[in-house]
PDB file of N, CA and C in Angstrom:
ATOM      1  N   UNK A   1      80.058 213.246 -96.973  1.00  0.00           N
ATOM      2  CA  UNK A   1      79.447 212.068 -96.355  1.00  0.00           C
ATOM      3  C   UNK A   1      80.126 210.818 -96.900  1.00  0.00           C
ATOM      4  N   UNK A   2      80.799 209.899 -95.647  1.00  0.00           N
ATOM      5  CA  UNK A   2      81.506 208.824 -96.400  1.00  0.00           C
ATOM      6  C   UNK A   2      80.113 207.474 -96.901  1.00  0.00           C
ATOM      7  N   UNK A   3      79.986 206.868 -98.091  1.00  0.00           N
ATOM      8  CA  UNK A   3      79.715 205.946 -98.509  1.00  0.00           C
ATOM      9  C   UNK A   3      80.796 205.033 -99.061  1.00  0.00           C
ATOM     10  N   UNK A   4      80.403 203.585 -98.237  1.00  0.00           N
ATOM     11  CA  UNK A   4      80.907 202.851 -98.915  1.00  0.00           C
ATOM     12  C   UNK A   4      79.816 201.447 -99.509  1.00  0.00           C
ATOM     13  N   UNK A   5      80.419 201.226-100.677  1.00  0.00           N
ATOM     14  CA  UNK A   5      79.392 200.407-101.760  1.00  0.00           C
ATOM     15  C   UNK A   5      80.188 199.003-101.792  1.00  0.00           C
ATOM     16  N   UNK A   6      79.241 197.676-101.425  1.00  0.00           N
ATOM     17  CA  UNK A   6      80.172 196.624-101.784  1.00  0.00           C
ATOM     18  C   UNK A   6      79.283 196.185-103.210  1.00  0.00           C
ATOM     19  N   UNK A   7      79.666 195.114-103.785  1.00  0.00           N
ATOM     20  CA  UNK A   7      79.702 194.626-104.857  1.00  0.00           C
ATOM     21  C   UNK A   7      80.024 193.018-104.839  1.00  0.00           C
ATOM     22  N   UNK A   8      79.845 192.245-105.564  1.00  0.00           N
ATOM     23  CA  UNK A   8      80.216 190.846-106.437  1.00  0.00           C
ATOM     24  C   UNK A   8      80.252 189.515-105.505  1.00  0.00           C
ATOM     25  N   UNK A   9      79.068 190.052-104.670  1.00  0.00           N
ATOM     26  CA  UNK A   9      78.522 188.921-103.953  1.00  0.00           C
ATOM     27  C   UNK A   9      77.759 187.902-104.507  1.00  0.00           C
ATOM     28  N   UNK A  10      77.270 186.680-104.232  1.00  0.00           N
ATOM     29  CA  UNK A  10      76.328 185.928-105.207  1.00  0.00           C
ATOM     30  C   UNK A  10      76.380 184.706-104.738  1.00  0.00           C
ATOM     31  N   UNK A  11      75.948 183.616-105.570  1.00  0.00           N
ATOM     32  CA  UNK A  11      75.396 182.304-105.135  1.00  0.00           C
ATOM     33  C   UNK A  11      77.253 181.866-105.942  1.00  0.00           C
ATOM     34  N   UNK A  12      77.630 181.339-104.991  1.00  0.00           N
ATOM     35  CA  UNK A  12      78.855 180.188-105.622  1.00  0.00           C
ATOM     36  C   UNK A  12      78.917 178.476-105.185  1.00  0.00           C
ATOM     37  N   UNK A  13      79.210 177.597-105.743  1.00  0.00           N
ATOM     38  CA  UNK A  13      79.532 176.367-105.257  1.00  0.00           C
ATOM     39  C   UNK A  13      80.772 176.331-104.811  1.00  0.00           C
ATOM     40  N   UNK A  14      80.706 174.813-103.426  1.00  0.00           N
ATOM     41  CA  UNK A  14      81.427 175.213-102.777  1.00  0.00           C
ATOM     42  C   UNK A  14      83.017 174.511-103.609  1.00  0.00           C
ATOM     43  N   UNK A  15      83.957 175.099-103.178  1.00  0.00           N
ATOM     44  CA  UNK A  15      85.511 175.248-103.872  1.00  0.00           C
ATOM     45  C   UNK A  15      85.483 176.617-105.285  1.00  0.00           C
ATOM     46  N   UNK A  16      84.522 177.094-105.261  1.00  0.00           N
ATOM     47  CA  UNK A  16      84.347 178.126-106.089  1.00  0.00           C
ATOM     48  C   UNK A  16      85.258 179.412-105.461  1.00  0.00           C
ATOM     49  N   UNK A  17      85.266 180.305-106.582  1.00  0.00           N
ATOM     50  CA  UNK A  17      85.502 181.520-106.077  1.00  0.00           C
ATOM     51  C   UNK A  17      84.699 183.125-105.999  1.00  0.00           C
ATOM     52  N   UNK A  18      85.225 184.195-105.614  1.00  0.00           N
ATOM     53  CA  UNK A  18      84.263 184.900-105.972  1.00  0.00           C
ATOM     54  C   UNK A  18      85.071 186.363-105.291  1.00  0.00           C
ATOM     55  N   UNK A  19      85.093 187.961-105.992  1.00  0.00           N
ATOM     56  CA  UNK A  19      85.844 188.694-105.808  1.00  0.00           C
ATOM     57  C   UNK A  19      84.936 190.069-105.202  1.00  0.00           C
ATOM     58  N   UNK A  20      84.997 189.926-104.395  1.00  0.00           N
ATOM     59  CA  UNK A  20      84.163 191.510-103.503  1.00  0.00           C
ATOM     60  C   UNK A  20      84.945 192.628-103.583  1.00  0.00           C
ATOM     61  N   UNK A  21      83.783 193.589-104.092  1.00  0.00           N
ATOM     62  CA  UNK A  21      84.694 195.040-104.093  1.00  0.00           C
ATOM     63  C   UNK A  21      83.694 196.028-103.280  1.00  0.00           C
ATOM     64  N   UNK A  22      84.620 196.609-102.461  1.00  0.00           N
ATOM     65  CA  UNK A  22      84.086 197.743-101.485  1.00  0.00           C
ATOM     66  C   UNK A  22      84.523 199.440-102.310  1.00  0.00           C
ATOM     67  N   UNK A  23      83.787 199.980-102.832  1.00  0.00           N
ATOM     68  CA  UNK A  23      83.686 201.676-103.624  1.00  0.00           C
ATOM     69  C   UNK A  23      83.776 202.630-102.664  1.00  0.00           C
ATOM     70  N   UNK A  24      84.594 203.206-102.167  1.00  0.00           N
ATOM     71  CA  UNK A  24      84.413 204.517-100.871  1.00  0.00           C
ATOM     72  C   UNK A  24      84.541 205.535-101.721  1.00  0.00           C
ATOM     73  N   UNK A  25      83.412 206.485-100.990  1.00  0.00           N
ATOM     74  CA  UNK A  25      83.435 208.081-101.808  1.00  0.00           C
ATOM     75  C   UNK A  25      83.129 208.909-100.182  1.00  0.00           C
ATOM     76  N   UNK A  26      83.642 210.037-100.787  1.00  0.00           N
ATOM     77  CA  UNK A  26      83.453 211.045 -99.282  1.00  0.00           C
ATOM     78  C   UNK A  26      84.718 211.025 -98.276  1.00  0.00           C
ATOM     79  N   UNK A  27      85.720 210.140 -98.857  1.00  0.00           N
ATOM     80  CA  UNK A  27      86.923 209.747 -97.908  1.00  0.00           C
ATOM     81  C   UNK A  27      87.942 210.205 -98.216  1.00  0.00           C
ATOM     82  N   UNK A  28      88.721 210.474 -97.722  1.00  0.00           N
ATOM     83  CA  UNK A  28      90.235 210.163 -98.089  1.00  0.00           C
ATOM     84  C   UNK A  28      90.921 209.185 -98.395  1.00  0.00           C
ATOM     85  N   UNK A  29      90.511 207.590 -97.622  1.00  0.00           N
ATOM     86  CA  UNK A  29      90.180 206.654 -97.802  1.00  0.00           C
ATOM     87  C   UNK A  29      91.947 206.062 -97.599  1.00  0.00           C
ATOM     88  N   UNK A  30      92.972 206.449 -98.451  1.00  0.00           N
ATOM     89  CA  UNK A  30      94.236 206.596 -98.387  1.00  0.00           C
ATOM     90  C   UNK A  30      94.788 205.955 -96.889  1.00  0.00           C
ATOM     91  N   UNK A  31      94.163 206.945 -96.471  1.00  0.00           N
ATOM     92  CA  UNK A  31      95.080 206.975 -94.861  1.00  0.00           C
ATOM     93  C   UNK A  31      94.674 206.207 -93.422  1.00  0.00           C
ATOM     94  N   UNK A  32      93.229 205.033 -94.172  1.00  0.00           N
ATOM     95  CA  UNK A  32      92.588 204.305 -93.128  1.00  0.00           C
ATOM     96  C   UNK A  32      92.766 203.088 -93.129  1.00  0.00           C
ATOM     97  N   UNK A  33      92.738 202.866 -92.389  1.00  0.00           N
ATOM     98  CA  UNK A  33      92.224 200.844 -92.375  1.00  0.00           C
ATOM     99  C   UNK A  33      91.059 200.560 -92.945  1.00  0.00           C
ATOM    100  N   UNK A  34      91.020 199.352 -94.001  1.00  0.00           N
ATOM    101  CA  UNK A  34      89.223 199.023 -94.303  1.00  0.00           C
ATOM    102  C   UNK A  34      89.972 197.508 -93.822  1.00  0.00           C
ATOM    103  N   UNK A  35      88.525 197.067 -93.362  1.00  0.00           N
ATOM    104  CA  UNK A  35      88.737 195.525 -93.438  1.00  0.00           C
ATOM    105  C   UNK A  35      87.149 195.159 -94.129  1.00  0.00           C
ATOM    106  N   UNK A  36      87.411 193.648 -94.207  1.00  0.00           N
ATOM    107  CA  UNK A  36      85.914 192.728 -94.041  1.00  0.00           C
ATOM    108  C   UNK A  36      85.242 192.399 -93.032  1.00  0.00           C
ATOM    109  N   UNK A  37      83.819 192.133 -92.813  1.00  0.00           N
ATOM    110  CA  UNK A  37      83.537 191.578 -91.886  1.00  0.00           C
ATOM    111  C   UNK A  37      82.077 190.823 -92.540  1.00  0.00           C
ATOM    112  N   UNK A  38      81.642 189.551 -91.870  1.00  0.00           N
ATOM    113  CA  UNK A  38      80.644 188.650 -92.151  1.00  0.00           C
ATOM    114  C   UNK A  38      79.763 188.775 -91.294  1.00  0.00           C
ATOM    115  N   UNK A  39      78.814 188.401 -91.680  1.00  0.00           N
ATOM    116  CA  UNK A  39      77.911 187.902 -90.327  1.00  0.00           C
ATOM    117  C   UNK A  39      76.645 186.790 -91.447  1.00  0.00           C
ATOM    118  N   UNK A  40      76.748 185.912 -90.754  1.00  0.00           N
ATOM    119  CA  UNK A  40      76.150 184.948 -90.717  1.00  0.00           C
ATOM    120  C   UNK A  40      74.835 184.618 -90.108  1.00  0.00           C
ATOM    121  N   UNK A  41      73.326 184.223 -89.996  1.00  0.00           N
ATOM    122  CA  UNK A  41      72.308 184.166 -89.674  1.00  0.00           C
ATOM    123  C   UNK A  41      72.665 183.953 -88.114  1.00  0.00           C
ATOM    124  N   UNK A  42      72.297 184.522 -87.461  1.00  0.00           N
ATOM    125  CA  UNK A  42      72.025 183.720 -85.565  1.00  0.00           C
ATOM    126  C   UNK A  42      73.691 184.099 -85.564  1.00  0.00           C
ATOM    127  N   UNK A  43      74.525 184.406 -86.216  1.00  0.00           N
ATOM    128  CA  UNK A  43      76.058 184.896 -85.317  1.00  0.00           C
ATOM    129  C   UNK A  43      75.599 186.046 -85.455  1.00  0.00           C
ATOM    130  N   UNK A  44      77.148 186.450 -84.645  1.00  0.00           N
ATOM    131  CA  UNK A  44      77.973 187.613 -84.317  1.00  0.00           C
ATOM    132  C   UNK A  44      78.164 188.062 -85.727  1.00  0.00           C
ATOM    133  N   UNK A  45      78.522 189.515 -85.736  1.00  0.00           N
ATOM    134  CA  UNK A  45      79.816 189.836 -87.068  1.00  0.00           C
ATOM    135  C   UNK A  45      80.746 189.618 -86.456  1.00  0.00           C
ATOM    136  N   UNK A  46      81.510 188.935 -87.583  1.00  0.00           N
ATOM    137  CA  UNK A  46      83.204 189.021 -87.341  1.00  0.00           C
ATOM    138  C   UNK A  46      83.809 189.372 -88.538  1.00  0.00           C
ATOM    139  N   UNK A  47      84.781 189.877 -88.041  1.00  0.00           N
ATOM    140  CA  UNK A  47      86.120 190.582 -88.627  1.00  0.00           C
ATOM    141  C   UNK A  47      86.786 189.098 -89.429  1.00  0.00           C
ATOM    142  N   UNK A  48      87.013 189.671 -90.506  1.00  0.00           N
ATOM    143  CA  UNK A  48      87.709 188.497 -92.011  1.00  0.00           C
ATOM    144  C   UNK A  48      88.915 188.522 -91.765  1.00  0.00           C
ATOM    145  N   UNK A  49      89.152 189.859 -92.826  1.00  0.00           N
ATOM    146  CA  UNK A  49      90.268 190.260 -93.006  1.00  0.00           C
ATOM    147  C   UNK A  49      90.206 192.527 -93.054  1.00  0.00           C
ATOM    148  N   UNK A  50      92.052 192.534 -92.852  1.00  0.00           N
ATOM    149  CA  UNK A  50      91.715 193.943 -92.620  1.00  0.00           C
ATOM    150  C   UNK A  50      93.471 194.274 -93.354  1.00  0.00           C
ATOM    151  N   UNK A  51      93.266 195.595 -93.866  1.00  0.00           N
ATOM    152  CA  UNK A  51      94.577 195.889 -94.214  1.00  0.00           C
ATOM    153  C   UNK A  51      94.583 197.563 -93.614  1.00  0.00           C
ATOM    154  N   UNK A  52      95.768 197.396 -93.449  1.00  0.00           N
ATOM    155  CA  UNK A  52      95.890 198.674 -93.207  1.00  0.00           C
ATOM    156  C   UNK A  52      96.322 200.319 -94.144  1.00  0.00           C
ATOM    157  N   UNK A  53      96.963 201.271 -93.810  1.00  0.00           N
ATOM    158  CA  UNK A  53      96.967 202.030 -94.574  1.00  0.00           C
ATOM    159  C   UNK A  53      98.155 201.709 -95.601  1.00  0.00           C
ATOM    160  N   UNK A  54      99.032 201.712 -94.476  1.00  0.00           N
ATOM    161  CA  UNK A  54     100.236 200.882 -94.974  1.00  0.00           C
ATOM    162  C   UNK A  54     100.816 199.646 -96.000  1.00  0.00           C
ATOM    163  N   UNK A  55      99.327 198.954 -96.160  1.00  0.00           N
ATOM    164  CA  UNK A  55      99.207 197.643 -97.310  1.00  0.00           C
ATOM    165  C   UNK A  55      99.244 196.348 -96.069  1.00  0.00           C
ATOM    166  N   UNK A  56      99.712 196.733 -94.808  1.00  0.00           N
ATOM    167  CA  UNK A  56      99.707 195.422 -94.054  1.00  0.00           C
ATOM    168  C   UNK A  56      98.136 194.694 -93.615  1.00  0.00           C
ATOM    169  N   UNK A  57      98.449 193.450 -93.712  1.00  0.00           N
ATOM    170  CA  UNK A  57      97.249 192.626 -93.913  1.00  0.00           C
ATOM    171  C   UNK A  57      96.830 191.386 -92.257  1.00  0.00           C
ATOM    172  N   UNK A  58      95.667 191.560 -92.148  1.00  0.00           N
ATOM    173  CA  UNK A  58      95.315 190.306 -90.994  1.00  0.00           C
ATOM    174  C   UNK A  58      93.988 189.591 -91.529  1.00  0.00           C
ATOM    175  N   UNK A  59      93.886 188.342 -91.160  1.00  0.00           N
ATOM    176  CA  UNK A  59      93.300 187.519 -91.639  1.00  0.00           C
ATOM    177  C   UNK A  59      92.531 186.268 -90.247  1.00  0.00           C
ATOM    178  N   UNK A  60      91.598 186.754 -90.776  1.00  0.00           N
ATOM    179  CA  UNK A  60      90.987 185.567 -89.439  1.00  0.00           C
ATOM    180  C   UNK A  60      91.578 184.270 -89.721  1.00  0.00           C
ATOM    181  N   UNK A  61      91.676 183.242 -88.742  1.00  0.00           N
ATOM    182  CA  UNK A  61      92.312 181.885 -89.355  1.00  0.00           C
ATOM    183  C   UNK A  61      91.488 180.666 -89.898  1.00  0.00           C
ATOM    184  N   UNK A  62      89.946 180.992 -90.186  1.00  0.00           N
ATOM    185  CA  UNK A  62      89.213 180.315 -90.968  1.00  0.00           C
ATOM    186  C   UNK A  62      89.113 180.713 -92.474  1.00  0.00           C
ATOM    187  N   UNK A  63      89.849 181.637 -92.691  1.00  0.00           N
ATOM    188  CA  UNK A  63      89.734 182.205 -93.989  1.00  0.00           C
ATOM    189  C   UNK A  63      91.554 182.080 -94.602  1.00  0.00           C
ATOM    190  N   UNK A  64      92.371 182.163 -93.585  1.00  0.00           N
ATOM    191  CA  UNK A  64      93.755 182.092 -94.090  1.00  0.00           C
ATOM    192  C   UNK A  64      94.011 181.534 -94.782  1.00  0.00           C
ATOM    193  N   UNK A  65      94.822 181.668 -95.738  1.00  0.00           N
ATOM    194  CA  UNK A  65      95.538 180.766 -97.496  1.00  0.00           C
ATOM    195  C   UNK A  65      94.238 181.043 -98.133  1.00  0.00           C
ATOM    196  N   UNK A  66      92.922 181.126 -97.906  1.00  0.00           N
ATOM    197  CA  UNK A  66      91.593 180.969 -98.806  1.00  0.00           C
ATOM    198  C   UNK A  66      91.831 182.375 -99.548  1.00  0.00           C
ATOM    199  N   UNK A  67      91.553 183.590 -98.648  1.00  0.00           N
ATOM    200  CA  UNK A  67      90.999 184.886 -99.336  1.00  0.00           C
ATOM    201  C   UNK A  67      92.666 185.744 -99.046  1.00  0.00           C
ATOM    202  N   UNK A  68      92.253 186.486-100.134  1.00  0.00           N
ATOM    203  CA  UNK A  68      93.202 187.739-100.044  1.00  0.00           C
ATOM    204  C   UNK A  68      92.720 189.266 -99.743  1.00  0.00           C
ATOM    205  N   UNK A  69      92.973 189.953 -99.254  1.00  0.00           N
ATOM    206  CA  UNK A  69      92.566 191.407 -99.241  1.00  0.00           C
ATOM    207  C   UNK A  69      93.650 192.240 -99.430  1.00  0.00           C
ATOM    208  N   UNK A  70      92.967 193.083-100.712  1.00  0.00           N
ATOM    209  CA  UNK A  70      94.185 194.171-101.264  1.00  0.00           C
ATOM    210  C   UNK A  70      93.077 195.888-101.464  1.00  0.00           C
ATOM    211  N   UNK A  71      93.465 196.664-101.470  1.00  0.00           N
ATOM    212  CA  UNK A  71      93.127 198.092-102.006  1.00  0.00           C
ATOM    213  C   UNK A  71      93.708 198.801-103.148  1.00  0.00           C
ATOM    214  N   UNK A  72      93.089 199.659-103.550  1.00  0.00           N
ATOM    215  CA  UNK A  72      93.543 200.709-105.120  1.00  0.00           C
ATOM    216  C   UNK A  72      93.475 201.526-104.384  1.00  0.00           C
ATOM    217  N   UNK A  73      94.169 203.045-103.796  1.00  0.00           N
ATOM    218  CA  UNK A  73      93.798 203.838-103.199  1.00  0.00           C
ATOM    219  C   UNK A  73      93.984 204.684-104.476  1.00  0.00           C
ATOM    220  N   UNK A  74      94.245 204.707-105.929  1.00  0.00           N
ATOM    221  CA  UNK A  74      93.258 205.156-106.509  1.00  0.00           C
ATOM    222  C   UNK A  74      91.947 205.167-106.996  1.00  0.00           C
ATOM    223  N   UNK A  75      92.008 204.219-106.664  1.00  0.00           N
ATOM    224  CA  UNK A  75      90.220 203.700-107.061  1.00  0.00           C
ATOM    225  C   UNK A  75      89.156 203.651-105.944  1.00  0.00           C
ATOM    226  N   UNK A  76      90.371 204.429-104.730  1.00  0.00           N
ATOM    227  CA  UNK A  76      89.351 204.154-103.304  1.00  0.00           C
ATOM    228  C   UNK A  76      88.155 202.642-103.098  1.00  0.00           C
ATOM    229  N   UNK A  77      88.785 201.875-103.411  1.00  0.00           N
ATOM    230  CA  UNK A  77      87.906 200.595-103.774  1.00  0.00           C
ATOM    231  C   UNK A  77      89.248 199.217-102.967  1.00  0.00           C
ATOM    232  N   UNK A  78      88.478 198.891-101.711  1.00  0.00           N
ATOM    233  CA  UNK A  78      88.866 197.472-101.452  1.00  0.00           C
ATOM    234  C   UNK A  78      88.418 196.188-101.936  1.00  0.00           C
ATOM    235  N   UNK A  79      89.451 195.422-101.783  1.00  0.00           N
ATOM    236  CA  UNK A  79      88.879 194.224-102.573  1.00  0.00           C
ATOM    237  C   UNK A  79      88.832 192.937-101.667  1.00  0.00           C
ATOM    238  N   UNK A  80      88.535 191.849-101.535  1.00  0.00           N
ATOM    239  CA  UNK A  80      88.181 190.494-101.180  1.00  0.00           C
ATOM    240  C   UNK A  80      88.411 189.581-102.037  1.00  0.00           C
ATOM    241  N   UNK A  81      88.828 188.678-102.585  1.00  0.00           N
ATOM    242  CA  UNK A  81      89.450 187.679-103.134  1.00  0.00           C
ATOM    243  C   UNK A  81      89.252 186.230-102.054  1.00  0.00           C
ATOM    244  N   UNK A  82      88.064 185.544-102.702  1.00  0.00           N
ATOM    245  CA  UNK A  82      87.961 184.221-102.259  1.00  0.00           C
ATOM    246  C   UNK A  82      87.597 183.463-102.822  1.00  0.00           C
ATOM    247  N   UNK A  83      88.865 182.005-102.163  1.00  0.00           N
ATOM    248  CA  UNK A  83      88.966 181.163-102.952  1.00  0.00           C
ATOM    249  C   UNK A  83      88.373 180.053-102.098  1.00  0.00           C
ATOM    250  N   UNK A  84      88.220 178.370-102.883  1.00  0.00           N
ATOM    251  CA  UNK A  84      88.196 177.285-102.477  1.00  0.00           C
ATOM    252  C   UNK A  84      86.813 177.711-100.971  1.00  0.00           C
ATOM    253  N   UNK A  85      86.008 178.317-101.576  1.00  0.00           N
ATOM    254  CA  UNK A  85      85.092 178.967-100.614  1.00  0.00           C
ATOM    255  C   UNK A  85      84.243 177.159-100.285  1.00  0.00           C
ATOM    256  N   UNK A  86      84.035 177.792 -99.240  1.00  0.00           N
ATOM    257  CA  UNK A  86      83.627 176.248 -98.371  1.00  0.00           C
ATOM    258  C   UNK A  86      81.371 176.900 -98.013  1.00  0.00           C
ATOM    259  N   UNK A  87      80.700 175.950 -97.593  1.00  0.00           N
ATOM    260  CA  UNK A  87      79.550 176.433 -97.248  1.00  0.00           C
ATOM    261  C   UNK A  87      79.709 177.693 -95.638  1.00  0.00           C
ATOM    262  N   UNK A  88      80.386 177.061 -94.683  1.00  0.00           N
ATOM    263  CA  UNK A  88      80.638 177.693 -93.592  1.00  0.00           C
ATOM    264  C   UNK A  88      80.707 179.074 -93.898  1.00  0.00           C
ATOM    265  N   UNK A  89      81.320 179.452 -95.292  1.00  0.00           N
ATOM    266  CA  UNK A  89      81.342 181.276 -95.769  1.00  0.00           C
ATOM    267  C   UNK A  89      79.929 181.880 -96.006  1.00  0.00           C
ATOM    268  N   UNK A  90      79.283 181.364 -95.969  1.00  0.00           N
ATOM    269  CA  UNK A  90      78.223 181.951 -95.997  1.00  0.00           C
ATOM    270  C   UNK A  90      77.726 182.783 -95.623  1.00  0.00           C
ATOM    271  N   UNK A  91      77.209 183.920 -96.158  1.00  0.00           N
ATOM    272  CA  UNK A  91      77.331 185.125 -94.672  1.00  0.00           C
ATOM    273  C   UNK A  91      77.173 186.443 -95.617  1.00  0.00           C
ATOM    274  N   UNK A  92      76.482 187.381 -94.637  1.00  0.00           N
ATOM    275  CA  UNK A  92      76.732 188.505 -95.848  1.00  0.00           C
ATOM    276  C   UNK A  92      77.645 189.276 -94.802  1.00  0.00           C
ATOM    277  N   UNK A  93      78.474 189.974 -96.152  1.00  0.00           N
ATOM    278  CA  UNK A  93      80.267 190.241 -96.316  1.00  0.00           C
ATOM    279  C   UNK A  93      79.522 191.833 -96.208  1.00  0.00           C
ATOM    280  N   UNK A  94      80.283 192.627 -95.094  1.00  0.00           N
ATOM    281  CA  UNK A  94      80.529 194.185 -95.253  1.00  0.00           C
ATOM    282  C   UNK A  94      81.660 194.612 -94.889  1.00  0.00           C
ATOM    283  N   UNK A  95      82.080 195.770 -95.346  1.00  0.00           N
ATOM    284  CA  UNK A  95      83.232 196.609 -95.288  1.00  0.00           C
ATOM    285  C   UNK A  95      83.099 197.608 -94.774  1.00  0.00           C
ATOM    286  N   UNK A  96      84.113 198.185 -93.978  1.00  0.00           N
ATOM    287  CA  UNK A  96      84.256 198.719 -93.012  1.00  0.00           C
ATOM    288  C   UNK A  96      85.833 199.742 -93.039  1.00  0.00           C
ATOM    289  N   UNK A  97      85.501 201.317 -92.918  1.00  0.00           N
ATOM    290  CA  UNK A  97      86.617 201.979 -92.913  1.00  0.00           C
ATOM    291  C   UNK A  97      86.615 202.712 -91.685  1.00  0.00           C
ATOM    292  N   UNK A  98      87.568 202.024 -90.997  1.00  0.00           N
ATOM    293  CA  UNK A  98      88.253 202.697 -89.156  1.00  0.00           C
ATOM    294  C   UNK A  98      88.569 203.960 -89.314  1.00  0.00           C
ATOM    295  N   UNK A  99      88.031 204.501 -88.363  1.00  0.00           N
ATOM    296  CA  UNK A  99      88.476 206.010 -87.843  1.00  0.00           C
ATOM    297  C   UNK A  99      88.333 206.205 -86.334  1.00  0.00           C
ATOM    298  N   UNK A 100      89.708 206.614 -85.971  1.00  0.00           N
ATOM    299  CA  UNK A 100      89.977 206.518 -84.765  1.00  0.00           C
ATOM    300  C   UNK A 100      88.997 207.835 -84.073  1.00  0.00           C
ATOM    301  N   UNK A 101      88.474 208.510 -84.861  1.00  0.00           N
ATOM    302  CA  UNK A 101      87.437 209.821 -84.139  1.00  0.00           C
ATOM    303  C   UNK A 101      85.993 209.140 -83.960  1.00  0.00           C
ATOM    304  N   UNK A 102      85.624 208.084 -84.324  1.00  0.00           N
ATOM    305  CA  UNK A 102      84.632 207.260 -84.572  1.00  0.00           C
ATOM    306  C   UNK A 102      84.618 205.883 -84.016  1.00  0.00           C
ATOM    307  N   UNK A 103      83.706 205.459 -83.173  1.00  0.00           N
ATOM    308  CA  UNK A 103      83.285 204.242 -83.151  1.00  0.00           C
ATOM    309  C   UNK A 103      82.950 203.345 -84.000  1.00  0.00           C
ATOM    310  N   UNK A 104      83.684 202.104 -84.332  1.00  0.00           N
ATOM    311  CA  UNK A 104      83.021 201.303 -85.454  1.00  0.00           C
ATOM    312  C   UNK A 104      82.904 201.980 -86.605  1.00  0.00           C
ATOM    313  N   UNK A 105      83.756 202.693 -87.231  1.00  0.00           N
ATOM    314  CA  UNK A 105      83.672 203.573 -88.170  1.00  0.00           C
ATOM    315  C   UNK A 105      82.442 203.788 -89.243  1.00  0.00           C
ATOM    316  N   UNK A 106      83.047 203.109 -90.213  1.00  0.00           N
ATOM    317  CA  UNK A 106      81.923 203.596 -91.406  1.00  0.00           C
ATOM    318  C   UNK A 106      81.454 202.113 -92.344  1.00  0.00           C
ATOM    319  N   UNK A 107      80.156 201.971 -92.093  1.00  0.00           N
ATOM    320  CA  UNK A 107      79.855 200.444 -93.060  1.00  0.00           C
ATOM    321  C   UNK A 107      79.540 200.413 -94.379  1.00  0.00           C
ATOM    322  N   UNK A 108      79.081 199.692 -94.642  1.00  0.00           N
ATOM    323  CA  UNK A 108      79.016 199.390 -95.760  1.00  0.00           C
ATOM    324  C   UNK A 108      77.414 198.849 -95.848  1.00  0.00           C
ATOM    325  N   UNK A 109      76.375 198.887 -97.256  1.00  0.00           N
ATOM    326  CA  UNK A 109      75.662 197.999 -96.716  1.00  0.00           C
ATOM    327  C   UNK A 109      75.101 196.328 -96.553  1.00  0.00           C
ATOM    328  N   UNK A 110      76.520 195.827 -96.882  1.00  0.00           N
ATOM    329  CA  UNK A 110      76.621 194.313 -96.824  1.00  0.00           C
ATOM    330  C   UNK A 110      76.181 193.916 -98.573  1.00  0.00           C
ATOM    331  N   UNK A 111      76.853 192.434 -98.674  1.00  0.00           N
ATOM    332  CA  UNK A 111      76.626 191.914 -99.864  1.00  0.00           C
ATOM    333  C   UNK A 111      76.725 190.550 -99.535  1.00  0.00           C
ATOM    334  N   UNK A 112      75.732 189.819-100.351  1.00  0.00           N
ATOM    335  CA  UNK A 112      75.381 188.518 -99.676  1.00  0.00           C
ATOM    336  C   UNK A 112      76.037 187.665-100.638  1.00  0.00           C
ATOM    337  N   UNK A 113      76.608 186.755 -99.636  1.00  0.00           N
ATOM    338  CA  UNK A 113      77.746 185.607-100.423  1.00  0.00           C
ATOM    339  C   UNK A 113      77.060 184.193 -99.900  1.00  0.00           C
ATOM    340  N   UNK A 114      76.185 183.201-100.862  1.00  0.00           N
ATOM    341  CA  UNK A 114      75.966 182.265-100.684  1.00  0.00           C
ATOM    342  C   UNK A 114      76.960 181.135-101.325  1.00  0.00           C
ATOM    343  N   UNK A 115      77.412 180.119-100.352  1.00  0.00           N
ATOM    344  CA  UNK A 115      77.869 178.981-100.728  1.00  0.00           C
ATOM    345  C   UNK A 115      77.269 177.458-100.835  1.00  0.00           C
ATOM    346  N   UNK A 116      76.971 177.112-102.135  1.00  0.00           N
ATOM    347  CA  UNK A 116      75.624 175.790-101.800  1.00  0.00           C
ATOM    348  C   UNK A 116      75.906 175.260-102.968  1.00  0.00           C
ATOM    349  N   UNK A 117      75.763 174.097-103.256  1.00  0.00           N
ATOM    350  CA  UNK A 117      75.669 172.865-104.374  1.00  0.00           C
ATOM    351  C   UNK A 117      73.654 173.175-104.734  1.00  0.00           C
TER     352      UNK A 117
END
């Protein structure tokens, strides 16, 4: 059974930073795409950022130069890296590992990232 666990969400001010980690167990994990995704009160989720198996990376363009997204595929653990975080980030952050046998693959169960003075 795939689980994935996020982590190191929290209250930050804004230009702060703050480093999210996604834990997958049950996977192979290696050979998928994980990305981020937010959702915000009254939005949509949207898609952050996403890397692929390969190490290649996409980035929504409200987040570009801000956050980074990297993986350990020994540690089966993605990461999130954000910087100069603005209030607009606000949102709770889940992770997400694609499988093309699957719809919307596999979530996460979100971690809440507040940005506020």
């Amino acid at each position: 059974q795939v689980q994935l666990v996020e982590s190191g969400g929290g209250l930050v001010q804004p230009g702060g930073s703050l480093r999210l980690s996604c834990a997958a167990s049950g996977t192979i994990f290696s050979i998928y795409a994980m990305g981020w995704y937010r959702q915000a009160p009254g939005k949509q989720r949207e898609l952050v950022a996403r890397i692929g198996s390969g190490g290649s990376t996409y980035y929504a363009s409200s987040v570009k130069g801000r956050f980074t997204i990297s993986r350990d595929n020994a540690k089966r653990t993605v990461y999130l890296q954000m910087n100069s975080l603005k209030p607009e980030d606000t949102a709770v952050y889940y992770c997400n590992e694609e499988r093309p046998e699957r719809p919307g693959g596999y979530w996460g169960q979100g971690t809440q990232v507040t940005v506020s003075s």
